[in-house]
PDB file of N, CA and C in Angstrom:
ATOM      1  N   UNK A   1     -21.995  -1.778  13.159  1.00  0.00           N
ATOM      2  CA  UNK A   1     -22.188  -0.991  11.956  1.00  0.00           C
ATOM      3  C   UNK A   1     -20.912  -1.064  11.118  1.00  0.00           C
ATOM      4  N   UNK A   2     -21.454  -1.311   9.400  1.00  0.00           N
ATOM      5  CA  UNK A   2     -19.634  -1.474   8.948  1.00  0.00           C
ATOM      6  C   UNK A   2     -19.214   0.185   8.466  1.00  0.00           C
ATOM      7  N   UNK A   3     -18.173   0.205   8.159  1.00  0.00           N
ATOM      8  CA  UNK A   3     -17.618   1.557   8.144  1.00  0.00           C
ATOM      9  C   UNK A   3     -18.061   1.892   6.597  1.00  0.00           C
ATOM     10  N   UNK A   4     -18.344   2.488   5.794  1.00  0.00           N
ATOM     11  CA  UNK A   4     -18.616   3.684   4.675  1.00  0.00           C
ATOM     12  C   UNK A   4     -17.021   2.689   3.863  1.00  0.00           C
ATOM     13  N   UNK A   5     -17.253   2.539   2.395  1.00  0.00           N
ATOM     14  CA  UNK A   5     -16.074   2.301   1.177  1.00  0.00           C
ATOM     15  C   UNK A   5     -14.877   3.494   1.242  1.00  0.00           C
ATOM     16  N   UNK A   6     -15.577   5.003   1.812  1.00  0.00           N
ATOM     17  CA  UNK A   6     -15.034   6.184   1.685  1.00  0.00           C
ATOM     18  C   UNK A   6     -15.183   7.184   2.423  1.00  0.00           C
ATOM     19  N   UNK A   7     -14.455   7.814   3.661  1.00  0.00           N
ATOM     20  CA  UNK A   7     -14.331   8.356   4.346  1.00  0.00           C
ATOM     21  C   UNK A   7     -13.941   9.765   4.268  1.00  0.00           C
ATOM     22  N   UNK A   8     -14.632  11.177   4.758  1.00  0.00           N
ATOM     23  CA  UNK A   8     -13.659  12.009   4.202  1.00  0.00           C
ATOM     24  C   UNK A   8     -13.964  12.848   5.649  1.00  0.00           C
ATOM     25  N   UNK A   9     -12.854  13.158   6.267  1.00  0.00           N
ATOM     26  CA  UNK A   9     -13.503  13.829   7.747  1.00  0.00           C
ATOM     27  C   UNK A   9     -12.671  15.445   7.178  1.00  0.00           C
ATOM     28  N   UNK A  10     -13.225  16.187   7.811  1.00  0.00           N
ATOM     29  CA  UNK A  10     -12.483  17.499   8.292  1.00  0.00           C
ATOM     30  C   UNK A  10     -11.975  17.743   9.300  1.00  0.00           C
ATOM     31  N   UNK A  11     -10.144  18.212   8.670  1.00  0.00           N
ATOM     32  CA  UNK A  11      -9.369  18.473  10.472  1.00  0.00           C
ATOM     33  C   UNK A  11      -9.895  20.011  10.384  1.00  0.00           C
ATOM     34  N   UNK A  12      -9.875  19.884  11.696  1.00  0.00           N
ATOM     35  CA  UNK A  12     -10.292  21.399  12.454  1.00  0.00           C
ATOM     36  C   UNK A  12      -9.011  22.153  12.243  1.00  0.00           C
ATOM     37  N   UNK A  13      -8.985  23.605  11.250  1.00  0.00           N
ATOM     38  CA  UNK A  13      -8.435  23.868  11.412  1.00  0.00           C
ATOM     39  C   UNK A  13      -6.726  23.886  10.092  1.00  0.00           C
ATOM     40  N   UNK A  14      -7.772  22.163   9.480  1.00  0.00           N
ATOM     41  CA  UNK A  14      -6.440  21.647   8.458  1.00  0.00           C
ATOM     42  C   UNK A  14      -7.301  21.028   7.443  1.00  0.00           C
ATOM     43  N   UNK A  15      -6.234  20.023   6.986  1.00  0.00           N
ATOM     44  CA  UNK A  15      -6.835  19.590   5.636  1.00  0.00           C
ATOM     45  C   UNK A  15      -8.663  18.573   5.386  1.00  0.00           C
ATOM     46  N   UNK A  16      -8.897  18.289   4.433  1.00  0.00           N
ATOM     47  CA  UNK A  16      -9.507  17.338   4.252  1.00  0.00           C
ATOM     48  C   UNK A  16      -8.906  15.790   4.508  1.00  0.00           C
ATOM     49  N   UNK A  17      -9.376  14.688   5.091  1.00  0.00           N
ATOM     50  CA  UNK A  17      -8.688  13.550   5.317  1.00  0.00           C
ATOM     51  C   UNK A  17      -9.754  12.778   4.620  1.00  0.00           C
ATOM     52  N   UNK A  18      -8.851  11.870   3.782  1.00  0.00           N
ATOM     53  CA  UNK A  18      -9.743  10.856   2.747  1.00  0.00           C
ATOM     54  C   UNK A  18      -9.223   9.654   3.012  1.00  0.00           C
ATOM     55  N   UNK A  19     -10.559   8.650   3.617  1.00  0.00           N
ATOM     56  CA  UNK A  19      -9.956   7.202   3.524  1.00  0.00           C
ATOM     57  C   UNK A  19     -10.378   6.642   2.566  1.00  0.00           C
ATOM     58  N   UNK A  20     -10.056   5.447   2.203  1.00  0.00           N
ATOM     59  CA  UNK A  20     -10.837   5.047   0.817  1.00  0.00           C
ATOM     60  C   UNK A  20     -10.068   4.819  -0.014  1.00  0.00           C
ATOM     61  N   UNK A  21     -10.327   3.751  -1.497  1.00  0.00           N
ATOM     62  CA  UNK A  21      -9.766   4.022  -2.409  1.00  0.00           C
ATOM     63  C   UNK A  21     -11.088   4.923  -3.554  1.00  0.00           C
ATOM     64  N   UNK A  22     -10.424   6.153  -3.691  1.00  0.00           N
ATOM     65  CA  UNK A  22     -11.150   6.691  -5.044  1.00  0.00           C
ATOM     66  C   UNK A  22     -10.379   7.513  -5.762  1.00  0.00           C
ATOM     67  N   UNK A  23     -11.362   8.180  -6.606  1.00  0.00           N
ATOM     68  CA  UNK A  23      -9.995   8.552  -7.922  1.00  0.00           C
ATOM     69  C   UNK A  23     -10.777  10.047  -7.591  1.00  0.00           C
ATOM     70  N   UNK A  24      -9.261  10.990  -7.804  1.00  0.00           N
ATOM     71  CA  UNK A  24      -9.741  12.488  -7.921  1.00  0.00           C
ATOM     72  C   UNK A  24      -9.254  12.893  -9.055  1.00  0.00           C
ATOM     73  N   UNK A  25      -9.823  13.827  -9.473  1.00  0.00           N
ATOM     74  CA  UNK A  25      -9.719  14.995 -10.493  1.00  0.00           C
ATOM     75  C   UNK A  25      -9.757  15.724 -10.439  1.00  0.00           C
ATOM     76  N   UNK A  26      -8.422  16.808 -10.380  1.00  0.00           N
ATOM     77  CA  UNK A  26      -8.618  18.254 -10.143  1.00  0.00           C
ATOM     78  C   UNK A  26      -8.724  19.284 -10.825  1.00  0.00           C
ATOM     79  N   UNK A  27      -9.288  19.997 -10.718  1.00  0.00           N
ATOM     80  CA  UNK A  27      -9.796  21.167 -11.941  1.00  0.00           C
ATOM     81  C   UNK A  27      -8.711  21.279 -13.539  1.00  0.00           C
ATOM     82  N   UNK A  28      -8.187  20.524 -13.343  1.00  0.00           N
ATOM     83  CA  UNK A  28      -7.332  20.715 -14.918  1.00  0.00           C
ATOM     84  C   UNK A  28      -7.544  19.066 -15.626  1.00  0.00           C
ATOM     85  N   UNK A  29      -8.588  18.665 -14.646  1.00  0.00           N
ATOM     86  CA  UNK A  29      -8.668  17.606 -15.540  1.00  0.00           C
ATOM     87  C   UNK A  29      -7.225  16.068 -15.153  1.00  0.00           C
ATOM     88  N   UNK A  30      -6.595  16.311 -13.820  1.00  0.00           N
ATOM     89  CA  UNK A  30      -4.869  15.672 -13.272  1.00  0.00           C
ATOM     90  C   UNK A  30      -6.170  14.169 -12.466  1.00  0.00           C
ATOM     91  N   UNK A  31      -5.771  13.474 -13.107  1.00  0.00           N
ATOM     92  CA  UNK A  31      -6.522  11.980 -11.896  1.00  0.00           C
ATOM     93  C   UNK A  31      -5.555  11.751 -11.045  1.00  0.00           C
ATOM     94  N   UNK A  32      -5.551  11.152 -10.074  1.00  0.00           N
ATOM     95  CA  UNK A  32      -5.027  10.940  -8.488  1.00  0.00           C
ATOM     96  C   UNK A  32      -5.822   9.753  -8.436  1.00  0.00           C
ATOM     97  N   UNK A  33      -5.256   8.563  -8.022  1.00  0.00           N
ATOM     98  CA  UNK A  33      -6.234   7.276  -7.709  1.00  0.00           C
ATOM     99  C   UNK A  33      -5.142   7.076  -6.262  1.00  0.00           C
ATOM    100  N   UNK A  34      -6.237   7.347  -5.255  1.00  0.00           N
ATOM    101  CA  UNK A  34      -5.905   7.197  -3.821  1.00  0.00           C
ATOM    102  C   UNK A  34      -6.326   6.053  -3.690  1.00  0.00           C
ATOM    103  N   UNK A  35      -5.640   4.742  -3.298  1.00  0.00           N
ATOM    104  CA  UNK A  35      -5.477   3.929  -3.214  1.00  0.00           C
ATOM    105  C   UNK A  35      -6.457   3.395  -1.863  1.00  0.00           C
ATOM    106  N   UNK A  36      -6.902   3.756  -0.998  1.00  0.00           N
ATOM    107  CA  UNK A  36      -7.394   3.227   0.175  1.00  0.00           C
ATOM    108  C   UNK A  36      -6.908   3.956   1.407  1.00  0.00           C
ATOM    109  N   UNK A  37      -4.982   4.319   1.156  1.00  0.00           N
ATOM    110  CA  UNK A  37      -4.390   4.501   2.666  1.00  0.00           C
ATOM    111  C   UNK A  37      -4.819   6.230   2.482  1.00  0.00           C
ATOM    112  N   UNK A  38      -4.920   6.662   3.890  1.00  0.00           N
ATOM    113  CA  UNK A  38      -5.152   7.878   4.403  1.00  0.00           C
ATOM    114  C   UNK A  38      -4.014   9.075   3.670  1.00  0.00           C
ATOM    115  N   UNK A  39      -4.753   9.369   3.028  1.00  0.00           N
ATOM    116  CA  UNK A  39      -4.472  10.698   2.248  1.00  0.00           C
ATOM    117  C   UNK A  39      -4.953  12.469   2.548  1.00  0.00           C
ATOM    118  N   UNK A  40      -4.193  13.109   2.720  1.00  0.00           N
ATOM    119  CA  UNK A  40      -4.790  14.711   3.499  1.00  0.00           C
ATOM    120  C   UNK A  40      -4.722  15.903   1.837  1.00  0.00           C
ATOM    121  N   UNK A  41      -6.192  16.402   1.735  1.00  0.00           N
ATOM    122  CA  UNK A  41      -6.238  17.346   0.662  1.00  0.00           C
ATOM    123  C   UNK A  41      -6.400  18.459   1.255  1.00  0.00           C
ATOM    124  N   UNK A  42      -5.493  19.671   0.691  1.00  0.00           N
ATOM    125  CA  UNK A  42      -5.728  20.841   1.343  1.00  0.00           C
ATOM    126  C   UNK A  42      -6.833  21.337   0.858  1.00  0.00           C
ATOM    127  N   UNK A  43      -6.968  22.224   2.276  1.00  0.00           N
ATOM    128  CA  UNK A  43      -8.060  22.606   2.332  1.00  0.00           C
ATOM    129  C   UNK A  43      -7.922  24.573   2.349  1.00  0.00           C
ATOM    130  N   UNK A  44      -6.590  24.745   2.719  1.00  0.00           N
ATOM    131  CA  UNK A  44      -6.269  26.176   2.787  1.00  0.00           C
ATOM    132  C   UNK A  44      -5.967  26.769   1.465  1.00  0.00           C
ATOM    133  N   UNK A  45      -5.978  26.299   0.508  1.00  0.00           N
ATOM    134  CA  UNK A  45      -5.546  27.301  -0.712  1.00  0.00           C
ATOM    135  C   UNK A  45      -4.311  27.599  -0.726  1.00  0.00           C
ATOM    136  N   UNK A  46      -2.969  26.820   0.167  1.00  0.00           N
ATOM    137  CA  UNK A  46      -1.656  27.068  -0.153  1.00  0.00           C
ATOM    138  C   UNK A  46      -0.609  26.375  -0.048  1.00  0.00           C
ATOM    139  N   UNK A  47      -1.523  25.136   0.264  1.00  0.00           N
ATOM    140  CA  UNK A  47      -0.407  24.191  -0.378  1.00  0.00           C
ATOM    141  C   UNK A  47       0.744  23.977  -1.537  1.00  0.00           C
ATOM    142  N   UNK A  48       2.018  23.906  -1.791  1.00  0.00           N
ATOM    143  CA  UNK A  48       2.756  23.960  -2.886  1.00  0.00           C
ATOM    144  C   UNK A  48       2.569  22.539  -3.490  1.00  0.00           C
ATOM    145  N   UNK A  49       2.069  21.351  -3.016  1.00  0.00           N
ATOM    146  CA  UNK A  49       1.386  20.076  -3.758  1.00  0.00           C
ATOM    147  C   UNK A  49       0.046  19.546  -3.864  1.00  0.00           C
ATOM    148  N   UNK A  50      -0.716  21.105  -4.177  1.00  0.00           N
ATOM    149  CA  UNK A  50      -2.025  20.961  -4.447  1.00  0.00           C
ATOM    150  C   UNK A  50      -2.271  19.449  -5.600  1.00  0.00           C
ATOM    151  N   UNK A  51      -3.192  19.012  -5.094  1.00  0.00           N
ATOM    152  CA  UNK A  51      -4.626  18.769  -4.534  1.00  0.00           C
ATOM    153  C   UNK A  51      -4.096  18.668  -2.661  1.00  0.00           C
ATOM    154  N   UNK A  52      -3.244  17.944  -2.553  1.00  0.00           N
ATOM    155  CA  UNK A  52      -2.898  17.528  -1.518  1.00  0.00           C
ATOM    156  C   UNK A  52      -2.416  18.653  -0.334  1.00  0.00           C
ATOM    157  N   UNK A  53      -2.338  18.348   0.715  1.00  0.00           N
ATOM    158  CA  UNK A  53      -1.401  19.225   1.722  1.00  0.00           C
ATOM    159  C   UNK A  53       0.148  18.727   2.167  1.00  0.00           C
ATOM    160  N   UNK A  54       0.573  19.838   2.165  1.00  0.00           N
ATOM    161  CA  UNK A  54       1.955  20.241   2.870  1.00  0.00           C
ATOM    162  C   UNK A  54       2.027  20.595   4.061  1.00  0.00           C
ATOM    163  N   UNK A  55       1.288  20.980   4.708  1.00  0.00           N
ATOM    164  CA  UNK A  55       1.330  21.778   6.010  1.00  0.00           C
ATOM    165  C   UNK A  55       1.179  23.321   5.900  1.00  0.00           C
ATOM    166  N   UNK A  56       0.771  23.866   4.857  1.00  0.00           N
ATOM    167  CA  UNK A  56       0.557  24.908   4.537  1.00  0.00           C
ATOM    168  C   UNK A  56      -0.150  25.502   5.355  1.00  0.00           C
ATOM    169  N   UNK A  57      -1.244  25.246   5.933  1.00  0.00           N
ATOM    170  CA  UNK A  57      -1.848  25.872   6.815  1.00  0.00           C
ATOM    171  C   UNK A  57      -1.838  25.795   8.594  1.00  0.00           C
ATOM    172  N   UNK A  58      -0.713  25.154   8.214  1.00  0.00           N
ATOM    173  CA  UNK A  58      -0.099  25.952   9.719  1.00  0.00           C
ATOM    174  C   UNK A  58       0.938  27.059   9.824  1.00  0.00           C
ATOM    175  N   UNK A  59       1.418  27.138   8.613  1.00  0.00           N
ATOM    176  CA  UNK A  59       2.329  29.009   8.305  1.00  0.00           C
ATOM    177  C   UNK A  59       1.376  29.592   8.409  1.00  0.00           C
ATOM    178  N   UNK A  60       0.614  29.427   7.718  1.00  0.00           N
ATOM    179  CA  UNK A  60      -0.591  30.969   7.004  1.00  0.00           C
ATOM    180  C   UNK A  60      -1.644  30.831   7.826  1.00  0.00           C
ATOM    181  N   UNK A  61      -1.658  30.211   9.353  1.00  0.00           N
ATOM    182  CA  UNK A  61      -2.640  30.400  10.129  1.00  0.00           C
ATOM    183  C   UNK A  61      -4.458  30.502   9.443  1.00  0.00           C
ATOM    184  N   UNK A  62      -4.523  28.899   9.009  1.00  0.00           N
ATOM    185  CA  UNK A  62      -5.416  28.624   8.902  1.00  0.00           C
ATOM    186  C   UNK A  62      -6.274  28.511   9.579  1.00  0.00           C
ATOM    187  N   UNK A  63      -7.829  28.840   9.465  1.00  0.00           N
ATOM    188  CA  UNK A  63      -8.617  29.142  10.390  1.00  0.00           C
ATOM    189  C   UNK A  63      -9.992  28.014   9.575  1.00  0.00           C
ATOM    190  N   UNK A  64     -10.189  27.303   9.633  1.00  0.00           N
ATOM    191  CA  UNK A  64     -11.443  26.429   8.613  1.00  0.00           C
ATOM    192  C   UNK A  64     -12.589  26.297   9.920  1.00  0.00           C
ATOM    193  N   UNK A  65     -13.740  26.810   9.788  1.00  0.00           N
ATOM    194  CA  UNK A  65     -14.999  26.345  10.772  1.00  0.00           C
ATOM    195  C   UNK A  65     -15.680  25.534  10.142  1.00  0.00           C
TER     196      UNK A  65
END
């Protein structure tokens, strides 16, 4: 089976993980063209380099089901 152009798994617990190359846009309208290599979008709401993660949600005891 071949693998999907675009991958997006959920860490337990952490960010969104995007393989792939695609282009994001985040609510203000900011493009991001992720190139293909493995890129992590937060998923906790406190990241300080939103779209993306910092590790934010391992201070603020992130909990994602």
């Amino acid at each position: 089976m071949t693998e999907p152009a675009v991958v997006v798994k959920v860490v337990n617990n952490g960010p969104y993980q995007v393989k792939g190359p695609v282009r994001l846009v985040d609510h203000d309208n900011n493009e991001y063209e992720i190139d293909g290599r493995t890129q992590l979008l937060c998923r906790c709401g406190h990241s300080a380099k939103k779209p993306f993660c910092d590790g934010a949600h391992v201070r603020v005891g992130f909990k994602g089901d």
